[in-house]
Protein backbone atom coordinates (compact mmCIF):
# COMPACT_ATOMS: atom_id res chain seq x y z
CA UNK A 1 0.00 0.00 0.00
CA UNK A 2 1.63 3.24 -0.93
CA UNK A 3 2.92 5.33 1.74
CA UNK A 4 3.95 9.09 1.05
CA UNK A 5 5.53 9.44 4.58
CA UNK A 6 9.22 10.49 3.96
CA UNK A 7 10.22 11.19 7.72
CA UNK A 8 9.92 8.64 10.96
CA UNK A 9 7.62 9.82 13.36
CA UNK A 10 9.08 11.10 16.79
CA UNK A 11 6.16 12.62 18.64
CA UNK A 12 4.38 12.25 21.66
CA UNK A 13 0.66 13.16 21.51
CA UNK A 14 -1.41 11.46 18.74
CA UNK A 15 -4.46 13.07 17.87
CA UNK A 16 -7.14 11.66 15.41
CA UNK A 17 -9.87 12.75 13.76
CA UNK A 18 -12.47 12.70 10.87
CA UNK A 19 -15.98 12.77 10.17
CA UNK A 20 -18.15 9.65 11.90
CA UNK A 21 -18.06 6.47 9.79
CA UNK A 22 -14.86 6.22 8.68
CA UNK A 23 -12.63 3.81 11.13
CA UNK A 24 -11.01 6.65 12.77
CA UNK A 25 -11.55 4.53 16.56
CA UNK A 26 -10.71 1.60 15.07
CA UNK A 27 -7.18 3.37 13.83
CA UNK A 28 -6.73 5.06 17.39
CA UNK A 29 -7.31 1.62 19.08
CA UNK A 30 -4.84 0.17 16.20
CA UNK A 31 -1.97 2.39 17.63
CA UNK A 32 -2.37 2.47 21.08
CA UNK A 33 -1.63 -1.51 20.79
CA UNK A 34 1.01 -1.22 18.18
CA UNK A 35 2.90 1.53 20.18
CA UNK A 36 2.99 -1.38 22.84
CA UNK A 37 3.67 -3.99 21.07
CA UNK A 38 7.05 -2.47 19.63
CA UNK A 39 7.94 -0.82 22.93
CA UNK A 40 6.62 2.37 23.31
CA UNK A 41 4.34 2.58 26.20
CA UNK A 42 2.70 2.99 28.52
CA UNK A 43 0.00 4.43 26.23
CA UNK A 44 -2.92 7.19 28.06
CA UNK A 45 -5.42 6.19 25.53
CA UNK A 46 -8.37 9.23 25.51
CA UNK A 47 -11.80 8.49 24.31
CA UNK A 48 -13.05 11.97 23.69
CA UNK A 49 -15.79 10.51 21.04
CA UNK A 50 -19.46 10.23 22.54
CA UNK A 51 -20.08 7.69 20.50
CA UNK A 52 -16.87 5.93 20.26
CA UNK A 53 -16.12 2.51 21.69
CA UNK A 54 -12.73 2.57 22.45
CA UNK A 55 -12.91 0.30 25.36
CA UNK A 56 -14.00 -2.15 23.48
CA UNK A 57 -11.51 -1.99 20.51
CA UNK A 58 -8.35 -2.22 23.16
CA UNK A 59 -10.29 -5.42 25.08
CA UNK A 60 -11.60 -3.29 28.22
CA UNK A 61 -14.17 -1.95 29.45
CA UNK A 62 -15.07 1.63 30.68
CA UNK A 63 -17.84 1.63 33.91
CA UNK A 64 -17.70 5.25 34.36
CA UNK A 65 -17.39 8.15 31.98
CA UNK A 66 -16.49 12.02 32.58
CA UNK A 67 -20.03 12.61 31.81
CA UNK A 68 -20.83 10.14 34.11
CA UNK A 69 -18.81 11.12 37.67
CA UNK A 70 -19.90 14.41 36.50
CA UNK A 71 -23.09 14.00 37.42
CA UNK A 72 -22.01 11.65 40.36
CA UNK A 73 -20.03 14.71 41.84
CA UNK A 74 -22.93 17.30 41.06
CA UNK A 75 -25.57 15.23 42.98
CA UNK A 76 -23.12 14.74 46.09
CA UNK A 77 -22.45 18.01 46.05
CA UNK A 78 -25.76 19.28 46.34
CA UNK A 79 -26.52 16.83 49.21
CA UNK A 80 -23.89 17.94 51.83
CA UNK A 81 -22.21 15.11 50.80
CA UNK A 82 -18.49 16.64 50.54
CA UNK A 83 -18.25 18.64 53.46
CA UNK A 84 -14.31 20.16 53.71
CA UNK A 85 -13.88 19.43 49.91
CA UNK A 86 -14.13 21.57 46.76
CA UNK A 87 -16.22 20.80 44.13
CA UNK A 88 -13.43 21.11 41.33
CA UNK A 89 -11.69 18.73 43.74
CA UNK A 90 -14.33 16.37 43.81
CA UNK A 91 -14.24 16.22 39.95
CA UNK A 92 -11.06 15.67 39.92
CA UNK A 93 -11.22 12.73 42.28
CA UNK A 94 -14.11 11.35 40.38
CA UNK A 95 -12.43 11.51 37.03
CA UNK A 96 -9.43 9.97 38.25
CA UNK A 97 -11.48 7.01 39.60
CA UNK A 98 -13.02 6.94 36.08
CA UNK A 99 -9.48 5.78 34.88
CA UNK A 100 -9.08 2.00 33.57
CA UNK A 101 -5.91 0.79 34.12
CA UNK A 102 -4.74 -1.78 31.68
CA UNK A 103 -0.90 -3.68 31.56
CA UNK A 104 0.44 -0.85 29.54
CA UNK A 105 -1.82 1.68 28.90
CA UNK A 106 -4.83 3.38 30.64
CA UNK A 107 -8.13 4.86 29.11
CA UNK A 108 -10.66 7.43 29.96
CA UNK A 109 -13.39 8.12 28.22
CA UNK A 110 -15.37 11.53 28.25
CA UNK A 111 -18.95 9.98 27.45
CA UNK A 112 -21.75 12.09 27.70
CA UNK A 113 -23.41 14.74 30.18
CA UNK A 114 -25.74 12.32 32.08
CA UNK A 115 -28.05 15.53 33.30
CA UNK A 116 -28.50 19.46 32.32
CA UNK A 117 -25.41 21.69 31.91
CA UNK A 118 -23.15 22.01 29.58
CA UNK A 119 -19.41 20.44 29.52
CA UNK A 120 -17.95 23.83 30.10
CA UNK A 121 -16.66 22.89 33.87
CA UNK A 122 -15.89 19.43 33.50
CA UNK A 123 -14.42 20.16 30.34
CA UNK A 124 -11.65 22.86 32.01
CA UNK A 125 -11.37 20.46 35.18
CA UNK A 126 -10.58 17.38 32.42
CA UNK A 127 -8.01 19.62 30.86
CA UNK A 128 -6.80 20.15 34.12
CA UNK A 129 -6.37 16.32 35.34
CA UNK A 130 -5.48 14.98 31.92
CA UNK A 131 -2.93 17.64 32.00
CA UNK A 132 -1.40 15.97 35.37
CA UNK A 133 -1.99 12.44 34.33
CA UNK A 134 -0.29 12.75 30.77
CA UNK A 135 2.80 13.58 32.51
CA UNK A 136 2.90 10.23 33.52
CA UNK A 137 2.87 8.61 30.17
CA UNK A 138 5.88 9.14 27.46
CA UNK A 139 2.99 8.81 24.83
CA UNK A 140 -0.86 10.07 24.82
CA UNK A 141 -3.37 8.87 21.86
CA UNK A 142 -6.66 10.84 21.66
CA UNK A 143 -9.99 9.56 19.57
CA UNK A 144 -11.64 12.63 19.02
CA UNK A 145 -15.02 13.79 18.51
CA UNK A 146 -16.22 13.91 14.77
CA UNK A 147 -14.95 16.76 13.81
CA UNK A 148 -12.61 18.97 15.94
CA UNK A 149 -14.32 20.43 18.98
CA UNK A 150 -12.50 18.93 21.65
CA UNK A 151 -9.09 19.88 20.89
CA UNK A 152 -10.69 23.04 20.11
CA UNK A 153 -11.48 23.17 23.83
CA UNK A 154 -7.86 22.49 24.42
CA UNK A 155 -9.16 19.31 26.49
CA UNK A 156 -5.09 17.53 25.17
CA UNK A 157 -2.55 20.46 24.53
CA UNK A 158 0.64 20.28 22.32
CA UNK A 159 -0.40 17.59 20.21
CA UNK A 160 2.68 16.60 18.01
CA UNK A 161 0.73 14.72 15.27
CA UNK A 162 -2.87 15.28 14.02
CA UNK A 163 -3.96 12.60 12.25
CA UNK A 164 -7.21 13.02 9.53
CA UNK A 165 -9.34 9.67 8.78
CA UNK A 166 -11.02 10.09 5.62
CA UNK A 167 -12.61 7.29 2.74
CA UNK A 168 -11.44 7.12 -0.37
CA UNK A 169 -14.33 9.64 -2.21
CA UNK A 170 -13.16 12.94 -3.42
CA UNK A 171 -16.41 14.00 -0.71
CA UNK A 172 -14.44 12.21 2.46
CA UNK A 173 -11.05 13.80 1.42
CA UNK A 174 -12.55 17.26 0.78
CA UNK A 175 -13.75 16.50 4.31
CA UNK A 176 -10.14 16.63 5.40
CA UNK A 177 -9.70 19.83 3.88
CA UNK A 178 -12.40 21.60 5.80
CA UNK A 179 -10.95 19.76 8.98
CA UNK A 180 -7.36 21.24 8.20
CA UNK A 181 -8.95 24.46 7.41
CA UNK A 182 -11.43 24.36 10.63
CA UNK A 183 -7.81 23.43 12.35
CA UNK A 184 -6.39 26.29 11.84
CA UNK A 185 -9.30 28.79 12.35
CA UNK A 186 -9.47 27.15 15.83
CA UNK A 187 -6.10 27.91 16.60
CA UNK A 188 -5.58 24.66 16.70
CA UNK A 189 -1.17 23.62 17.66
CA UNK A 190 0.36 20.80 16.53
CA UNK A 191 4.00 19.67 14.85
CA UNK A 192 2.91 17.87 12.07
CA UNK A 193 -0.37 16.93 10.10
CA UNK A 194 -1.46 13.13 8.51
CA UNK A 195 -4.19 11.95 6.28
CA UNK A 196 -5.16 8.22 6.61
CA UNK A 197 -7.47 7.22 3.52
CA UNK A 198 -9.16 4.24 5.17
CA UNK A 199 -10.44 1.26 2.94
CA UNK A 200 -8.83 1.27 -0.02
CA UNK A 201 -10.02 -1.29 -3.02
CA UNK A 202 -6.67 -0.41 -4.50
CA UNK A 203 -3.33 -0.46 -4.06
CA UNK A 204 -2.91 3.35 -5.29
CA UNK A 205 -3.91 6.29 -3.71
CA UNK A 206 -6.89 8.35 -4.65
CA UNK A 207 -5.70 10.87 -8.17
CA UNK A 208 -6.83 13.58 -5.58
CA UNK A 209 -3.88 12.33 -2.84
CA UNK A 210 -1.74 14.69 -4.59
CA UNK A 211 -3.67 18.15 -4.54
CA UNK A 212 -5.24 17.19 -0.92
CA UNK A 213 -1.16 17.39 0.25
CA UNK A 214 -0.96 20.37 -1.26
CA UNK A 215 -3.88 22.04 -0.26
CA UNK A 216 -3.21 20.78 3.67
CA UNK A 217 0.30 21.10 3.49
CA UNK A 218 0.29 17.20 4.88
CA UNK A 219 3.68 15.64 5.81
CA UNK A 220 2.24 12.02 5.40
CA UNK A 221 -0.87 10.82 3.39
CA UNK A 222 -1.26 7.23 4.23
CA UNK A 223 -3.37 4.17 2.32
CA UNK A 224 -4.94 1.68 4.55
CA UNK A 225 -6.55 -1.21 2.46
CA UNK A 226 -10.12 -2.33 2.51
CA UNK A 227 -9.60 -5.43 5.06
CA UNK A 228 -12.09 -8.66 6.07
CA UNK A 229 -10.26 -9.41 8.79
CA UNK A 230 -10.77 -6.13 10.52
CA UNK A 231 -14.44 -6.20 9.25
CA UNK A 232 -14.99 -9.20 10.77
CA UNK A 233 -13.88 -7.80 14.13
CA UNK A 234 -15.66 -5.00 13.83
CA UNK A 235 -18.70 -7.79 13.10
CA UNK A 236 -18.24 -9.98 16.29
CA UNK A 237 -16.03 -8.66 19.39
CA UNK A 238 -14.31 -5.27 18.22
CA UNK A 239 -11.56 -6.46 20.28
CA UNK A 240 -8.00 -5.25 17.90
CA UNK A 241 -5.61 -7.32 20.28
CA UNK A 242 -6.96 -10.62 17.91
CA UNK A 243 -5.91 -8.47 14.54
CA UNK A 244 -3.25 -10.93 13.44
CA UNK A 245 0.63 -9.78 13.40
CA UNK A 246 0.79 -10.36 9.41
CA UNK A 247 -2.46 -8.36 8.70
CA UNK A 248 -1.47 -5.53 5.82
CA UNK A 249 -2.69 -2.58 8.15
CA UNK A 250 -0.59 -3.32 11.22
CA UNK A 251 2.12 -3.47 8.89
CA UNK A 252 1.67 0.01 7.78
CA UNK A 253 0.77 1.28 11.29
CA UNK A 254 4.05 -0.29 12.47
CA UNK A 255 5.75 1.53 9.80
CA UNK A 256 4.49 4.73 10.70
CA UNK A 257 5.42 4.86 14.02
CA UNK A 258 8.72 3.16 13.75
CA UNK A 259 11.17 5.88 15.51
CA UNK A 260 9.32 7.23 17.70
């Protein structure tokens, strides 16, 4: 599968992205497990997608979102049930609790609001925590929202590589154009910039590869095949530890993050 990577990957922070649909948690869950298999862990795996299942792709299994303890520490909070402690410091118990630890790497998983508000507070008290627990972990991978909205809330900060999930239709790679461009509007830091066209039913890249690097100034823009072994996962358990060692994609994936 054709690779237009020319530089090994030395970064930190992955973040990923792209519109809903197009394997973008199955490719975060793909790295966090490749990272450990060659060596690079432990892994803070962050499931900022609502409607991800993260969890499940790595082979655990989250009992208590942000938007879960949220709502936890709200409720105890209005009963008198915290007497000599904050309520930021409450959260940030709460959402520490929330973490699943695994052999080498740990997830948490943002969920949903479970009652009215909005994710304002949690949101700047995630930040916060995230901030102290990252620095605990040589490498943090973050499945994002469609679109870009939590790392326009700075929820992960100096993220080395964004990462773009897109299909192979000139639509779902104009789609990463708008993302670059909505990127940058937001202000949005990072070192370097990937495009992962996911589901290829050949070997080449899209004719559009070449003007979608252009246009988002991309240092990689990667081909993933089209693969039945992943569908089947996807099918029956979701769990990506059974993806066997010789399948074409971890190839690739290993490739990429060779160096870091």
């Amino acid at each position: 599968m054709v690779n237009s990577c020319q530089e090994n990957m030395k970064n930190k922070t992955i973040a990923i992205t792209g519109k809903g649909g197009v394997g973008k948690t199955t490719i975060a869950g793909l790295f966090v497990l490749r990272m450990i298999q060659n060596g690079l862990n432990p892994v803070l795996a962050v499931d900022a997608d609502p409607n991800s299942c993260l969890d499940a792709c790595l082979g655990v299994k989250v009992e208590k979102s942000v938007g879960k303890v949220r709502e936890e520490a709200r409720e105890i909070a209005s009963k008198g049930l915290a007497a000599g402690i904050s309520k930021q410091e409450l959260l940030e118990m709460k959402i520490a609790e929330s973490l699943v630890e695994a052999d080498d790497f740990d997830l948490i998983a943002m969920g949903r609001p479970e009652g009215p508000g909005c994710y304002c507070y949690a949101n700047n008290v995630l930040k916060q925590v995230l901030g102290t627990i990252a620095e605990n972990y040589p490498y943090v991978v973050l499945d994002n929202e469609a679109g870009l909205e939590n790392l326009s809330r700075r929820i992960v900060q100096n993220v080395d590589w964004l990462i773009a999930v897109a299909d192979p239709s000139r639509r779902g790679l104009e789609t990463v154009i708008r993302l670059n461009e909505l990127a940058k509007e937001m202000g949005i830091k990072y070192e370097k910039f990937a495009v992962f066209i996911n589901r290829l039913r050949k070997p080449e890249l899209p004719a559009f590869a070449d003007e979608l690097k252009k246009l988002t100034n991309a240092d990689c823009i990667i081909g993933l095949p089209d693969d039945s072994e992943l569908a089947e996962i996807a099918e029956t358990t979701g769990d990506l530890s059974n993806v066997s060692s010789g399948n074409e994609i971890i190839k690739i994936i290993d490739e990429f993050i060779k160096g870091i």
